[in-house]
Protein backbone atom coordinates (compact mmCIF):
# COMPACT_ATOMS: atom_id res chain seq x y z
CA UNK A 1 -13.22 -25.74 -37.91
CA UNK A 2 -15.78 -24.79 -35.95
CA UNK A 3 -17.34 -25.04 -31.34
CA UNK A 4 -20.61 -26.36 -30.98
CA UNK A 5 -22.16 -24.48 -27.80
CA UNK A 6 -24.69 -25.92 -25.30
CA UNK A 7 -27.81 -25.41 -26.98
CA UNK A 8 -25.98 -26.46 -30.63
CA UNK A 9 -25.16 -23.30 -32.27
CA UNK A 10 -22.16 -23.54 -34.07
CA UNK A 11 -19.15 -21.28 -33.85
CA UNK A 12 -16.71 -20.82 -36.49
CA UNK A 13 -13.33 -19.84 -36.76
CA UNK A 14 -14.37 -16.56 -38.45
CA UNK A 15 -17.00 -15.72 -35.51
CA UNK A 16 -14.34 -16.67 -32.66
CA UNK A 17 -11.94 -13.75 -34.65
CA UNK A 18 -15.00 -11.66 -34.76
CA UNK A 19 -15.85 -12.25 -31.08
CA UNK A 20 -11.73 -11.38 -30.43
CA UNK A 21 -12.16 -8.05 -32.14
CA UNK A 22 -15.07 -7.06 -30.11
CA UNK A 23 -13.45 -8.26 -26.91
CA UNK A 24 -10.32 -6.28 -27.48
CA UNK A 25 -12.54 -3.38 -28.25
CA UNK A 26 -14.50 -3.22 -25.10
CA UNK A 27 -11.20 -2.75 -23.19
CA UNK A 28 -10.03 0.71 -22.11
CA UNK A 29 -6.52 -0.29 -21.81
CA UNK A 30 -6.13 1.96 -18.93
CA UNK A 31 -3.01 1.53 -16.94
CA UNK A 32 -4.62 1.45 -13.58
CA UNK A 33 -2.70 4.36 -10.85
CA UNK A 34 -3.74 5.20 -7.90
CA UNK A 35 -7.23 5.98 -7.18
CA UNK A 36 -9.79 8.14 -4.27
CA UNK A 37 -11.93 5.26 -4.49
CA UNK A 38 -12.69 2.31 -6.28
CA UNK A 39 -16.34 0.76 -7.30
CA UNK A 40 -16.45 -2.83 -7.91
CA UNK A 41 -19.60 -3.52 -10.57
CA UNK A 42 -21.71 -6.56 -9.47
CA UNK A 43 -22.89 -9.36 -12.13
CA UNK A 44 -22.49 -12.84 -12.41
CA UNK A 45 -18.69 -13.00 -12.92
CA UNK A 46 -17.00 -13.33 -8.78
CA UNK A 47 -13.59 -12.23 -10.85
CA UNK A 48 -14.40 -8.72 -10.85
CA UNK A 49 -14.25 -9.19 -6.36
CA UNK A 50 -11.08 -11.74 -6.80
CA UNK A 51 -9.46 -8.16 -9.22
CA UNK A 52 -10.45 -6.09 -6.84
CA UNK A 53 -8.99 -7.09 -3.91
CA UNK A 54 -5.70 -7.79 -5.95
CA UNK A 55 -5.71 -4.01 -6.72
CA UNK A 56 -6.47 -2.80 -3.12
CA UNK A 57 -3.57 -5.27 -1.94
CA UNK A 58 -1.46 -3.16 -4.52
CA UNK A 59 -2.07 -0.33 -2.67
CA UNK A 60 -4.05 1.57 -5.62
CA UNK A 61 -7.33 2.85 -3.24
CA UNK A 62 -8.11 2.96 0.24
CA UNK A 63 -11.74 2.09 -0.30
CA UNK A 64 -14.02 0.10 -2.11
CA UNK A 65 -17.86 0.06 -2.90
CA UNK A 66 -19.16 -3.01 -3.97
CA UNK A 67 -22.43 -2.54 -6.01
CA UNK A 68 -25.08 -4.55 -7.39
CA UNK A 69 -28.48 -6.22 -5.89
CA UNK A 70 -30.12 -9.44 -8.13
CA UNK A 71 -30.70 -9.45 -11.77
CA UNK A 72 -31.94 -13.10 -13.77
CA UNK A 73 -28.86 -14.10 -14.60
CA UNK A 74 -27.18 -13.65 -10.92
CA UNK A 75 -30.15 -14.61 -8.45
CA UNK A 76 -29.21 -18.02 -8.13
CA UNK A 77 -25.73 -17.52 -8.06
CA UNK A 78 -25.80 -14.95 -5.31
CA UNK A 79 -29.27 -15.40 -3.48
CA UNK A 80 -27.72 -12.70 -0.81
CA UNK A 81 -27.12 -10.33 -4.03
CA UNK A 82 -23.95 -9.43 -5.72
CA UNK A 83 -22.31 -6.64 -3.93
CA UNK A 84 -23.22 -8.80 -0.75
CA UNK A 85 -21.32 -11.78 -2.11
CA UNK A 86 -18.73 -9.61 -3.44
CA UNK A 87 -17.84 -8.15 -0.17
CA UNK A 88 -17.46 -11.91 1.31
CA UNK A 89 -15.20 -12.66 -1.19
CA UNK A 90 -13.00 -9.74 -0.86
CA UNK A 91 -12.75 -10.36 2.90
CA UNK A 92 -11.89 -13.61 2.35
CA UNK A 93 -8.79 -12.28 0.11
CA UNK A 94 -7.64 -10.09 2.54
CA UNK A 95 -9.28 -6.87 2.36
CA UNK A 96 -10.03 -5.29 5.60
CA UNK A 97 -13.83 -4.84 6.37
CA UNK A 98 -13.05 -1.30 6.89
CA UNK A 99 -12.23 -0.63 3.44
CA UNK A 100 -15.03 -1.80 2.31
CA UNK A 101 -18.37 -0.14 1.40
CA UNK A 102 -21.46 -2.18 0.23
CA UNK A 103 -24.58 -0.76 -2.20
CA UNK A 104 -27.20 -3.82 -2.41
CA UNK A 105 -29.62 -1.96 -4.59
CA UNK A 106 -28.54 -1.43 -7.72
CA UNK A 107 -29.67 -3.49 -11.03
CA UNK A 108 -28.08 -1.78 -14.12
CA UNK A 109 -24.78 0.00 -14.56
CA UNK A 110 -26.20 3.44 -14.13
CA UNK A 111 -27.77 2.66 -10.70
CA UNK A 112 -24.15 0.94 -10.09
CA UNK A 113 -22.63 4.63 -11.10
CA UNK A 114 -25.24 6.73 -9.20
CA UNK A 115 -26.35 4.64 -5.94
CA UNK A 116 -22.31 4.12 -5.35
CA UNK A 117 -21.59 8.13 -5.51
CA UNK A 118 -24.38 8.33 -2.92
CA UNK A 119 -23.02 5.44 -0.33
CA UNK A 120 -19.64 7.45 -0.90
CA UNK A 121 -21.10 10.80 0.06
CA UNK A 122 -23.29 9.20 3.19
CA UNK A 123 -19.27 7.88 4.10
CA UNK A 124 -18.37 11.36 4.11
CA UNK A 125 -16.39 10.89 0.70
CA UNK A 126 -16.46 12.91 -2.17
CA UNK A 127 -13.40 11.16 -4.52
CA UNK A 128 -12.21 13.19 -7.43
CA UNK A 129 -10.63 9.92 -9.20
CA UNK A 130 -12.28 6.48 -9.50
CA UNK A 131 -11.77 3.10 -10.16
CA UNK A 132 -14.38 1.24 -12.15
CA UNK A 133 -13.82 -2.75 -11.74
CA UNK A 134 -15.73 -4.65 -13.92
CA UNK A 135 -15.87 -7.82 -16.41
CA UNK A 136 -13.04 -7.18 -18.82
CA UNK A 137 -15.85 -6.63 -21.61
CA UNK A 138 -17.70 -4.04 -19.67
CA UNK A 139 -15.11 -1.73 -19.54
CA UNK A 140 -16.09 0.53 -22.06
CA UNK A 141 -19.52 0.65 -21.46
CA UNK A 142 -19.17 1.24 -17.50
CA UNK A 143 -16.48 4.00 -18.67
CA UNK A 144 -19.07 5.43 -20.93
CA UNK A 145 -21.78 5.70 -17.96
CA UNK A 146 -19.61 6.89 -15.59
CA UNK A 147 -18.52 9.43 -17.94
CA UNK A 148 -21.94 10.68 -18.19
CA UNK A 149 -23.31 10.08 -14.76
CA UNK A 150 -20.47 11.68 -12.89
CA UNK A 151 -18.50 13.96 -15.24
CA UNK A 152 -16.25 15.76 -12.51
CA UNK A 153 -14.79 12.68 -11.41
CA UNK A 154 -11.59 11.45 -13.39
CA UNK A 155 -12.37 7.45 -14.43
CA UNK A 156 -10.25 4.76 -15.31
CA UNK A 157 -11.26 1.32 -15.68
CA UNK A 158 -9.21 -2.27 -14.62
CA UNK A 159 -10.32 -5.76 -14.70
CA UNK A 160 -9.20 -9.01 -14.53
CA UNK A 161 -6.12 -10.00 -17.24
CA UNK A 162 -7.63 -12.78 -18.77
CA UNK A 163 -8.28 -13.38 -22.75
CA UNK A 164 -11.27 -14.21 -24.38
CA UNK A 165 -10.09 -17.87 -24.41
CA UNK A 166 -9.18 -17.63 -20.88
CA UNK A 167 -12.79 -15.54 -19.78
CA UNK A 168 -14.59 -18.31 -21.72
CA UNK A 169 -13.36 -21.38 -20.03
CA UNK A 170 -13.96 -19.53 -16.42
CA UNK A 171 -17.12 -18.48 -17.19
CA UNK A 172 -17.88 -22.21 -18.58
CA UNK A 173 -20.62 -21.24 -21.04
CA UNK A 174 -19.39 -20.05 -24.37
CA UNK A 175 -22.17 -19.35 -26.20
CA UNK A 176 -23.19 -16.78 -22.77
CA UNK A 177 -19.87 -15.24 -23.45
CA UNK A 178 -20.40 -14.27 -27.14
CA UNK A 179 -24.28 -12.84 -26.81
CA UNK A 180 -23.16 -11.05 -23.43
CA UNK A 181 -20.43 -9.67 -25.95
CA UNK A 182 -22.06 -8.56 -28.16
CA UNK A 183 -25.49 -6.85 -25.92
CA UNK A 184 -22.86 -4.94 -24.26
CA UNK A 185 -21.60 -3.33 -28.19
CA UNK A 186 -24.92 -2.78 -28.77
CA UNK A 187 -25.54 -0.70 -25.40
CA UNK A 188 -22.26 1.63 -26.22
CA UNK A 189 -24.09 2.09 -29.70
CA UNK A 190 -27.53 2.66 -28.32
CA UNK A 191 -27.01 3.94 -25.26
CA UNK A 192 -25.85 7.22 -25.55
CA UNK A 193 -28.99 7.78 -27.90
CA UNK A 194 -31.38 7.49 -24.68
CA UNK A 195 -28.94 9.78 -23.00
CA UNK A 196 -27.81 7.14 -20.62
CA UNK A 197 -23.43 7.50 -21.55
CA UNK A 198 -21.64 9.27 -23.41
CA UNK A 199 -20.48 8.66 -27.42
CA UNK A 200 -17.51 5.90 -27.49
CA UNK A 201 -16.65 5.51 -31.59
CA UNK A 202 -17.35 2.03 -32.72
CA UNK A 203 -14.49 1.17 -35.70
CA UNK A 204 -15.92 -0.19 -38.80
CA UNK A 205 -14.19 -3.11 -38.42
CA UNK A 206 -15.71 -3.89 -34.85
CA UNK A 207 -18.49 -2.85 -35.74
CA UNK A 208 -19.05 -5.28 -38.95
CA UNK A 209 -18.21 -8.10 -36.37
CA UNK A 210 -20.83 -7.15 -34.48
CA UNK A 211 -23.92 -7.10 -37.23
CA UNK A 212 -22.50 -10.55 -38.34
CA UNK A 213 -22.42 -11.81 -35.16
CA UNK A 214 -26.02 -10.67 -34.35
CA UNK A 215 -26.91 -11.97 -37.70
CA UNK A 216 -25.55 -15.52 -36.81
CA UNK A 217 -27.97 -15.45 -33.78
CA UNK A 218 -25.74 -14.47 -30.55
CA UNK A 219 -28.49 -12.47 -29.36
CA UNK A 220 -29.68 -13.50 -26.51
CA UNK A 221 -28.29 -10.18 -24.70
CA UNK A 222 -29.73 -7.67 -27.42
CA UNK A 223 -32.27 -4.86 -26.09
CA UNK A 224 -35.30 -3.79 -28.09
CA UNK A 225 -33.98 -1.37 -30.70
């Protein structure tokens, strides 16, 4: 059996499992607790606001940066820019302007990591735990910045509960899904080469997905090696 995407690449059975593998793997699996502060990573995916807000409503943090300017894949989406659209969105779910903080500037994860500490510290906050919220497939690769950028602070990661059948059809584009999978493996591998995160293992198993899958053409997402 096998998915034809938009632009007619076809998707087995065997690359779906493949595509599973990797999506379990870039899950931390943290059990999300209470938290200083919590950061909520801007992209194209208004999920990461709608988890956000569910986890402030929980009561897990008291305060909430929303990060992220434009990139290619979001400027049309959110002309005003992500953490800007993110913060609407929130508000609109119940979460008190006064809980929120907003940094409009960022356009990669480690200017999410490092622009976000500032806005804190200007708010007179220095947290010693953290909240990264994020697509569910960026969780290990935000972990891995963070881990690097800001090593005194204790990170967990949390994102919305959804599986990779689930993302898929709210996202709406699977063939986006798979490449944006598999760009964000290769930035855990490659990344902490160029000194940007720190080492997360890859398993061999995940990490034979991953060549085929690149080798079948999901590659859209890749960065110059």
């Amino acid at each position: 059996m096998t998915r034809s995407t938009d632009d007619g690449l076809k998707v087995t059975d065997a690359q779906w499992q493949r595509a599973r593998l990797i999506w379990d793997h870039h899950q931390m699996h943290h059990e999300p607790r209470p938290a200083d502060v919590a950061i909520g990573l801007g992209s194209h995916d208004l999920g990461v606001a709608t988890a956000t807000a569910d986890l402030y409503r929980a009561g897990l943090f008291p305060t909430v940066v929303f990060t992220g300017g434009n990139s290619p894949t979001t400027a049309a989406r959110f002309p005003r820019g992500e953490a800007v659209h993110y913060r609407e969105h929130a508000l609109s779910l119940g979460v008190p302007d006064s809980a929120i903080l907003v940094e409009p500037h960022a356009g990669n994860t480690g200017q999410n990591i490092t622009l976000s500490r500032e806005v804190l510290a200007d708010a007179g906050i220095t947290p010693a735990t953290v909240l990264l919220v994020c697509k569910p497939y960026m969780e290990r690769r935000s972990y891995a910045t963070a881990r690097k950028l800001w090593p005194e602070a204790e990170v967990r990661c949390a994102s919305e509960d959804l599986t990779l059948d689930d993302y898929v059809k709210s996202i709406g584009d699977e063939k986006l899904v798979l490449d944006m999978l598999v760009g964000d493996l290769q930035r855990v591998i490659e990344y902490p080469k160029l000194g940007y995160a720190v080492v997360q293992p890859v398993p061999e198993d995940v990490h034979e997905a991953y060549e085929s899958l690149v080798a079948a053409g999901f590659t859209s997402r890749l960065i110059a090696r």
